[in-house]
PDB file of N, CA and C in Angstrom:
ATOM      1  N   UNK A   1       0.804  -1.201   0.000  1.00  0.00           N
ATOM      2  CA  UNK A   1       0.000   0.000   0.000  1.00  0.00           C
ATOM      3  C   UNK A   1       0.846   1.263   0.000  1.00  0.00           C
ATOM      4  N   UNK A   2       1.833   0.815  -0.021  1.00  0.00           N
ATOM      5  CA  UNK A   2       3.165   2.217  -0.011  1.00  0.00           C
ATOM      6  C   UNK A   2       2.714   3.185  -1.217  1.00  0.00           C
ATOM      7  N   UNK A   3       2.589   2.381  -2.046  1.00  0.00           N
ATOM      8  CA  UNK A   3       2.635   3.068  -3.607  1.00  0.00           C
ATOM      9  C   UNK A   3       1.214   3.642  -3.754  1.00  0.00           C
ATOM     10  N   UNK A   4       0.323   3.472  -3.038  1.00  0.00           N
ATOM     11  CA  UNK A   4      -1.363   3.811  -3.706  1.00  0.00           C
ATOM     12  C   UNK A   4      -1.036   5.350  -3.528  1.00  0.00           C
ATOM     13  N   UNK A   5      -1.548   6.214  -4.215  1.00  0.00           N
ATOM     14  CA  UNK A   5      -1.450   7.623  -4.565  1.00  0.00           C
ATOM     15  C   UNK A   5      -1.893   8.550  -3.322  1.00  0.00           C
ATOM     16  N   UNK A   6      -2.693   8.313  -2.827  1.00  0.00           N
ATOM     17  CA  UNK A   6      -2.930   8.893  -1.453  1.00  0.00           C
ATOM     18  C   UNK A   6      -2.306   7.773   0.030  1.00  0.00           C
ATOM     19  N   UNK A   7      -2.318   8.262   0.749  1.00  0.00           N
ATOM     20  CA  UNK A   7      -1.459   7.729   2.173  1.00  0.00           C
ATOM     21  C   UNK A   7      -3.298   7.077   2.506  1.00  0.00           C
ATOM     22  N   UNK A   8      -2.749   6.216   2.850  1.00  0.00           N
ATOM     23  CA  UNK A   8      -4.172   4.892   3.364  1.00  0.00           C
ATOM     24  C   UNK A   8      -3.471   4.293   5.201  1.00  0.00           C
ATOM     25  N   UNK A   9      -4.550   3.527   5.543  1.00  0.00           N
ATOM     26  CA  UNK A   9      -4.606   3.155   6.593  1.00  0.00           C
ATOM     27  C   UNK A   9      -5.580   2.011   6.289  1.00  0.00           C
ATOM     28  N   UNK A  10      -5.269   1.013   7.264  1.00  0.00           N
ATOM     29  CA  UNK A  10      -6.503  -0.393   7.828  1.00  0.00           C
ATOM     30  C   UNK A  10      -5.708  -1.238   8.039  1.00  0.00           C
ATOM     31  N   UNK A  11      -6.418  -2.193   8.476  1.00  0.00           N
ATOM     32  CA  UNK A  11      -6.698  -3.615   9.108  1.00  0.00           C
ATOM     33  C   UNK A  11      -6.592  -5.085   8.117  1.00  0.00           C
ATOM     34  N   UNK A  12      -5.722  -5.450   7.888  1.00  0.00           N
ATOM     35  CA  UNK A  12      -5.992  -7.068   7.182  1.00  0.00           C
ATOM     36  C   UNK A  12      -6.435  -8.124   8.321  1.00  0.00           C
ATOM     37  N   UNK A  13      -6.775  -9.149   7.271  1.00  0.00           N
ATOM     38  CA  UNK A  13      -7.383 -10.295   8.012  1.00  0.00           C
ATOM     39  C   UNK A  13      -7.069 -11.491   7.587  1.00  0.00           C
ATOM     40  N   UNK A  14      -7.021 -12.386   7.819  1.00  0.00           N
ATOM     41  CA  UNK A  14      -7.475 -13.874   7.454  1.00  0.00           C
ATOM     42  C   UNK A  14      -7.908 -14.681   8.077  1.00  0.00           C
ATOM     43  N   UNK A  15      -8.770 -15.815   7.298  1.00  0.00           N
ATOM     44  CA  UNK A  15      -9.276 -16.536   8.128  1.00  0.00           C
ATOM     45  C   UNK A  15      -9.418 -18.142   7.529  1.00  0.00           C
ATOM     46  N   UNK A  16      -8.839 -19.122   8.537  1.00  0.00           N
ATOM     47  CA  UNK A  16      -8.520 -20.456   8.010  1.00  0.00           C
ATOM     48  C   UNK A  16      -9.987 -21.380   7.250  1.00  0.00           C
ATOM     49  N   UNK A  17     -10.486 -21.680   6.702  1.00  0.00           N
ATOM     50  CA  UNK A  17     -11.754 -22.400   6.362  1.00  0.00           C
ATOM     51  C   UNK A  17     -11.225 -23.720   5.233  1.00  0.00           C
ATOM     52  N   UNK A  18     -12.329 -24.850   5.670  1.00  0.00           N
ATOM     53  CA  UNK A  18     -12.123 -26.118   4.763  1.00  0.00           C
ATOM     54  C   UNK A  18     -13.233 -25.951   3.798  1.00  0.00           C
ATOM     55  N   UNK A  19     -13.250 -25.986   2.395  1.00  0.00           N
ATOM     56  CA  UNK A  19     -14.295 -25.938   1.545  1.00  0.00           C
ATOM     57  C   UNK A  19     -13.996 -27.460   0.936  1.00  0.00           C
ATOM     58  N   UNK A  20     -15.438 -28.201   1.149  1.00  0.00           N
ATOM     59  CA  UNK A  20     -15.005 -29.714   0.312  1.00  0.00           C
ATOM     60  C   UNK A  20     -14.377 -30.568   0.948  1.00  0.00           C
ATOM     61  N   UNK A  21     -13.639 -30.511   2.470  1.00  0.00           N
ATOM     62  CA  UNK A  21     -12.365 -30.833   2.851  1.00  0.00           C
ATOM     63  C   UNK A  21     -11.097 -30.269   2.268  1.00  0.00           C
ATOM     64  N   UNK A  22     -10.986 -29.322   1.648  1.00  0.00           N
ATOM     65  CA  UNK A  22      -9.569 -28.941   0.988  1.00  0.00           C
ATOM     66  C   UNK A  22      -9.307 -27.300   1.793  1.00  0.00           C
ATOM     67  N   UNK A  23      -8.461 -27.300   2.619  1.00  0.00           N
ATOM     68  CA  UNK A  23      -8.061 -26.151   3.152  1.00  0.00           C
ATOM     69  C   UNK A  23      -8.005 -24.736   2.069  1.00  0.00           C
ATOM     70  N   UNK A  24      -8.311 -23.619   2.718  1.00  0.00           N
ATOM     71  CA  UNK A  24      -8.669 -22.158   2.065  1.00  0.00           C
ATOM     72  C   UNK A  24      -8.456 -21.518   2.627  1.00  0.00           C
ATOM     73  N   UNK A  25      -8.521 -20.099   2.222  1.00  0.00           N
ATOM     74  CA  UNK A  25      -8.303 -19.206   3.262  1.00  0.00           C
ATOM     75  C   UNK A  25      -9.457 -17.871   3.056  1.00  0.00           C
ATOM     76  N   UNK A  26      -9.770 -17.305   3.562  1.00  0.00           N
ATOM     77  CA  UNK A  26     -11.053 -15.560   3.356  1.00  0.00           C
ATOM     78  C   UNK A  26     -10.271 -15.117   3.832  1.00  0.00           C
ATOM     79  N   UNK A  27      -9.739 -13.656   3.059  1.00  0.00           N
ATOM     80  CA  UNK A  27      -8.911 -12.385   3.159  1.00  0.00           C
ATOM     81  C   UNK A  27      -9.687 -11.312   3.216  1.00  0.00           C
ATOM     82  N   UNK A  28      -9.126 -10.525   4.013  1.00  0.00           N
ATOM     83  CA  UNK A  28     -10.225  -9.047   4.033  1.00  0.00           C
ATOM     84  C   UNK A  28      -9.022  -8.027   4.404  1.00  0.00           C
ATOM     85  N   UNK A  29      -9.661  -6.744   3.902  1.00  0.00           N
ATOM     86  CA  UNK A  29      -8.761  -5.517   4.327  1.00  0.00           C
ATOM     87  C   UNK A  29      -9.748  -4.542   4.329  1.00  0.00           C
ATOM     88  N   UNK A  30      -9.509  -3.744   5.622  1.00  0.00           N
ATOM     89  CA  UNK A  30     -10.829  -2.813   5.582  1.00  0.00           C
ATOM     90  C   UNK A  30      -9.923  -1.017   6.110  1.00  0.00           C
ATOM     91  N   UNK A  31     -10.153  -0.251   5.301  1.00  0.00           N
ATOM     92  CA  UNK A  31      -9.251   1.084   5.726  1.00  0.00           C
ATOM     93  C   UNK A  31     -10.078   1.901   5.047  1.00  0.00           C
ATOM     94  N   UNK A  32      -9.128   3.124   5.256  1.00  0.00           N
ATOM     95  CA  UNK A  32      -9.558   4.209   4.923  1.00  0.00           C
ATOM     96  C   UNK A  32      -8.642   5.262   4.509  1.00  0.00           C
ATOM     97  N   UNK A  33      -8.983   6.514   3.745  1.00  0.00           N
ATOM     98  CA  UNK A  33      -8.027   7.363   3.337  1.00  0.00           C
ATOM     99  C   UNK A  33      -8.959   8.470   2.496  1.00  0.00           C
ATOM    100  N   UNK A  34      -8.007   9.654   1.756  1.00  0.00           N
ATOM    101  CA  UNK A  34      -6.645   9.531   2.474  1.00  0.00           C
ATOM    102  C   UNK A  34      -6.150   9.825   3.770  1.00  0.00           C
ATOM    103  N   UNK A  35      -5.877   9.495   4.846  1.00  0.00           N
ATOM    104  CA  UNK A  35      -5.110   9.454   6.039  1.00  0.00           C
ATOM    105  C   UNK A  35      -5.458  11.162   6.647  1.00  0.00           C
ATOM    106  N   UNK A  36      -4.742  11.980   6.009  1.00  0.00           N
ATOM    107  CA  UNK A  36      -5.413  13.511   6.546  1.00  0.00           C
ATOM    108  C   UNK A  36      -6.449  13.669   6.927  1.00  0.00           C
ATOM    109  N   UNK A  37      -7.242  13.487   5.694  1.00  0.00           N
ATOM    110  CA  UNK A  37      -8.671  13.888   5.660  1.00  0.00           C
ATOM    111  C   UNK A  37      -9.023  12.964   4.552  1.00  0.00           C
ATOM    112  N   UNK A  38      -9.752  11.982   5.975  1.00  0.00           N
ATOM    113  CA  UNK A  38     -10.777  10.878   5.730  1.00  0.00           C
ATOM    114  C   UNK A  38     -11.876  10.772   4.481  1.00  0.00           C
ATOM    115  N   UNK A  39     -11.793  10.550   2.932  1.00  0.00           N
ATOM    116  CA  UNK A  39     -13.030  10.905   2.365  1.00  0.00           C
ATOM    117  C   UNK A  39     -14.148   9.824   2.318  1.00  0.00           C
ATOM    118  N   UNK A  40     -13.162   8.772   2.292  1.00  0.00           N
ATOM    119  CA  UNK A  40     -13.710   7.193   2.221  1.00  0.00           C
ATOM    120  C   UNK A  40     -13.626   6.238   3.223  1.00  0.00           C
ATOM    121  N   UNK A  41     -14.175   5.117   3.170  1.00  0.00           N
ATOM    122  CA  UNK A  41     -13.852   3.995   4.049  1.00  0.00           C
ATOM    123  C   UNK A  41     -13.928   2.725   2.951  1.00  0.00           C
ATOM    124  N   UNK A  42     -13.617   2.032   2.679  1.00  0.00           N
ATOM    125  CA  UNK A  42     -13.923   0.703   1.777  1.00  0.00           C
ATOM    126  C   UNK A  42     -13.282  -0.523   2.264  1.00  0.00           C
ATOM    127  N   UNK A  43     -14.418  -1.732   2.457  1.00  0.00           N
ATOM    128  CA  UNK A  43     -13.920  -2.817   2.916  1.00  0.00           C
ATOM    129  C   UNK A  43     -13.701  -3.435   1.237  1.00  0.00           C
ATOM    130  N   UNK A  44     -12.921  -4.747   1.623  1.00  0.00           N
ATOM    131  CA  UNK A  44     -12.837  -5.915   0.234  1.00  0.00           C
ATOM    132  C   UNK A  44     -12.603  -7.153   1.244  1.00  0.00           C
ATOM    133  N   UNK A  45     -13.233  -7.890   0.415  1.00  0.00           N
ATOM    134  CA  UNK A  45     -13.194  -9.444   0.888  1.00  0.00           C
ATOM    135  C   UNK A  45     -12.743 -10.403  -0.197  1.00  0.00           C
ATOM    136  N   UNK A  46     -12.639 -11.175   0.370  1.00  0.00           N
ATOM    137  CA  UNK A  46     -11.666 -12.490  -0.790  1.00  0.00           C
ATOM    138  C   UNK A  46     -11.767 -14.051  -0.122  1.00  0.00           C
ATOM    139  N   UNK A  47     -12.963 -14.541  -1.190  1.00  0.00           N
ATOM    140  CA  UNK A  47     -13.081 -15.909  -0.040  1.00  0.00           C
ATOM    141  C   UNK A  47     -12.479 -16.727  -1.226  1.00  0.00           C
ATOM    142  N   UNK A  48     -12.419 -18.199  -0.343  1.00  0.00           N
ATOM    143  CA  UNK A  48     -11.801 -19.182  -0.986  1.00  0.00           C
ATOM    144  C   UNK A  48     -10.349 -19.253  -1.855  1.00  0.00           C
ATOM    145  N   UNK A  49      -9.301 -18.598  -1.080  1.00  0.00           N
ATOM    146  CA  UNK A  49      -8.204 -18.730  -1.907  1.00  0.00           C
ATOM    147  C   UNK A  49      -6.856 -19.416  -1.311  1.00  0.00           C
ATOM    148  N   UNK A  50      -6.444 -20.141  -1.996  1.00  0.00           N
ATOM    149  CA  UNK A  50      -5.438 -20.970  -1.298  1.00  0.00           C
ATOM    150  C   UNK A  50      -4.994 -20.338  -0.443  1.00  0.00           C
ATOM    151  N   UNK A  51      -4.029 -21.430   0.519  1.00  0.00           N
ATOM    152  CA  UNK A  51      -3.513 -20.478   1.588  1.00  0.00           C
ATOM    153  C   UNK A  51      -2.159 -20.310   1.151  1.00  0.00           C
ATOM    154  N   UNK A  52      -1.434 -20.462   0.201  1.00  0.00           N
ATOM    155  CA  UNK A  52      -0.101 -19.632   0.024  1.00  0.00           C
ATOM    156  C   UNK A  52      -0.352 -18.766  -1.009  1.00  0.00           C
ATOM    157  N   UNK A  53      -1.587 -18.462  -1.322  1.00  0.00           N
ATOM    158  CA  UNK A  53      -1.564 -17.082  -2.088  1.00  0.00           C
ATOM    159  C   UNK A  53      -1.136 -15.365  -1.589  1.00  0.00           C
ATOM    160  N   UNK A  54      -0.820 -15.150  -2.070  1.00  0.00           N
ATOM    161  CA  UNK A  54      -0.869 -13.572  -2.249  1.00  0.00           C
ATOM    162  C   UNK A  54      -2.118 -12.688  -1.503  1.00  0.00           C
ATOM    163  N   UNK A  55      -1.987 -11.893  -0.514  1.00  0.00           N
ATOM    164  CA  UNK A  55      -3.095 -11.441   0.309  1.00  0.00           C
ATOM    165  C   UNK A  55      -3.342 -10.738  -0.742  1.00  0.00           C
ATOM    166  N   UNK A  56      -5.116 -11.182  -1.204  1.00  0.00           N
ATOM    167  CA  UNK A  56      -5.195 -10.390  -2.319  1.00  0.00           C
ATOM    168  C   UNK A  56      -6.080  -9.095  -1.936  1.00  0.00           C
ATOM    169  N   UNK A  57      -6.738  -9.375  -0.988  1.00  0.00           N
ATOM    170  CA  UNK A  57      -7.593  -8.205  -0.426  1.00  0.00           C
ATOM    171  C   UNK A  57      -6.888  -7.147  -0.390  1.00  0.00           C
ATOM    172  N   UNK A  58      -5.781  -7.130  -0.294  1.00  0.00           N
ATOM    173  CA  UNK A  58      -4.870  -5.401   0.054  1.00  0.00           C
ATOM    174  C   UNK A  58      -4.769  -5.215  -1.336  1.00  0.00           C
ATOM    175  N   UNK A  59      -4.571  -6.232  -2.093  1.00  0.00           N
ATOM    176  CA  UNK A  59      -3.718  -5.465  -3.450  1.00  0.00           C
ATOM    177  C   UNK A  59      -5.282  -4.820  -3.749  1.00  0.00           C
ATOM    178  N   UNK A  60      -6.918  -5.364  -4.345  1.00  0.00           N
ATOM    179  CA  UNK A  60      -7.739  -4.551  -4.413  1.00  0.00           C
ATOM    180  C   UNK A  60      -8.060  -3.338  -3.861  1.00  0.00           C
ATOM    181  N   UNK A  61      -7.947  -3.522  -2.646  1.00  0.00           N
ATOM    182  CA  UNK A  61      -7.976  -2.660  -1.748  1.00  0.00           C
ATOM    183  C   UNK A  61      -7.145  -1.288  -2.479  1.00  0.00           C
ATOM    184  N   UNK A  62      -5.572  -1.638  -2.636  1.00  0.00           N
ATOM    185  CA  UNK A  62      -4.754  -0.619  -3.270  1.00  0.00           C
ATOM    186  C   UNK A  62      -5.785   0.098  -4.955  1.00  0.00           C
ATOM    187  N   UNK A  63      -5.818  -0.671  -5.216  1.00  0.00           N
ATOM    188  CA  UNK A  63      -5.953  -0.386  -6.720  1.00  0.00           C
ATOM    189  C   UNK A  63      -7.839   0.638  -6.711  1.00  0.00           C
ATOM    190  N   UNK A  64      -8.636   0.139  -5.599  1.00  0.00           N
ATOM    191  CA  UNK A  64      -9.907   1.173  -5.373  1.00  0.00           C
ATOM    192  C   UNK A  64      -9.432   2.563  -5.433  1.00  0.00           C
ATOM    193  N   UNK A  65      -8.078   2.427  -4.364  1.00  0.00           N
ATOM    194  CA  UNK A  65      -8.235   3.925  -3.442  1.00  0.00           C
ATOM    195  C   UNK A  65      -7.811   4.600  -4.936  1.00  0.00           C
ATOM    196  N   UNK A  66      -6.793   3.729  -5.555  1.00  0.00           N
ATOM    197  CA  UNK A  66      -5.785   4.898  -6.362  1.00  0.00           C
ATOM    198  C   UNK A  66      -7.118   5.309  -7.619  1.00  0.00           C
ATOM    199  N   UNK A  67      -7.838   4.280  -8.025  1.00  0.00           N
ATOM    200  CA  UNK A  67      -9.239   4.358  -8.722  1.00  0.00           C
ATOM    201  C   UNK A  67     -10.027   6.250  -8.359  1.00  0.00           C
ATOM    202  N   UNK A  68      -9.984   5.834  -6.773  1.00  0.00           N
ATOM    203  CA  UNK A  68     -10.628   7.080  -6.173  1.00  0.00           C
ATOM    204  C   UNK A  68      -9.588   8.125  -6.375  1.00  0.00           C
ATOM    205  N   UNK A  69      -8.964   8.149  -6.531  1.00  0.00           N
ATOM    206  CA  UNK A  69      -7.505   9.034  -6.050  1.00  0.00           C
ATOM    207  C   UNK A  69      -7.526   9.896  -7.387  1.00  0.00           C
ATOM    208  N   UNK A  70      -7.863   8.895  -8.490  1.00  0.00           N
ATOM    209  CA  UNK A  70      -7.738   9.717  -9.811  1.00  0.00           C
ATOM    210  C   UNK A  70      -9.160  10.122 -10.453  1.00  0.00           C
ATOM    211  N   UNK A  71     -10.219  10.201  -9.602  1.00  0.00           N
ATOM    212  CA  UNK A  71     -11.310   9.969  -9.798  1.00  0.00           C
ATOM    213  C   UNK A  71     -11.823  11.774  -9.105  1.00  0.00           C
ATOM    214  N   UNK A  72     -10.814  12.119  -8.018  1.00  0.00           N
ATOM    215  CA  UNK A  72     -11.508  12.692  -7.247  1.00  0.00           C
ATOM    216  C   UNK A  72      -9.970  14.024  -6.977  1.00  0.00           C
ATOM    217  N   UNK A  73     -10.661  14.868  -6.314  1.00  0.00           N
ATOM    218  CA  UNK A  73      -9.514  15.543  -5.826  1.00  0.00           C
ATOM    219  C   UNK A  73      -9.665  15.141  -3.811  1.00  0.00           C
ATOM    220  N   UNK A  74      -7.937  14.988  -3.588  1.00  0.00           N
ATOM    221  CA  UNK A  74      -8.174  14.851  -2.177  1.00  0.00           C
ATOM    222  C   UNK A  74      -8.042  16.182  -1.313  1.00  0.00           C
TER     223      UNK A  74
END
């Protein structure tokens, strides 16, 4: 989240789950920005993804704000 265009803040998550019997994982990241002055809040969730994947909830997470970032003036 270094790189998203405005300075962000939040919370990741995970959480262990068996789908089928085959181990998974639900990712979440829930923040807000930009950091100064608060315009947004946006959660993302991410169910069913292996567990040595890539926390993917942050990378969406990144790619909203900068969405908003160029969308909007902060």
């Amino acid at each position: 989240l270094q790189s998203t265009h405005w300075p962000v803040a939040g919370k990741s998550g995970t959480a262990q789950t068996l789908v089928k019997g085959v181990a998974r994982n639900n990712q979440w990241f829930i923040g807000y920005g930009p950091v100064d002055h608060p315009r947004y809040a946006v959660s993302v969730a991410v169910e069913n993804v292996a567990p040595d994947s890539p926390h993917l909830a942050i990378k969406l997470f990144g790619q909203i704000f900068d969405l908003l970032s160029s969308s909007t003036e902060a």
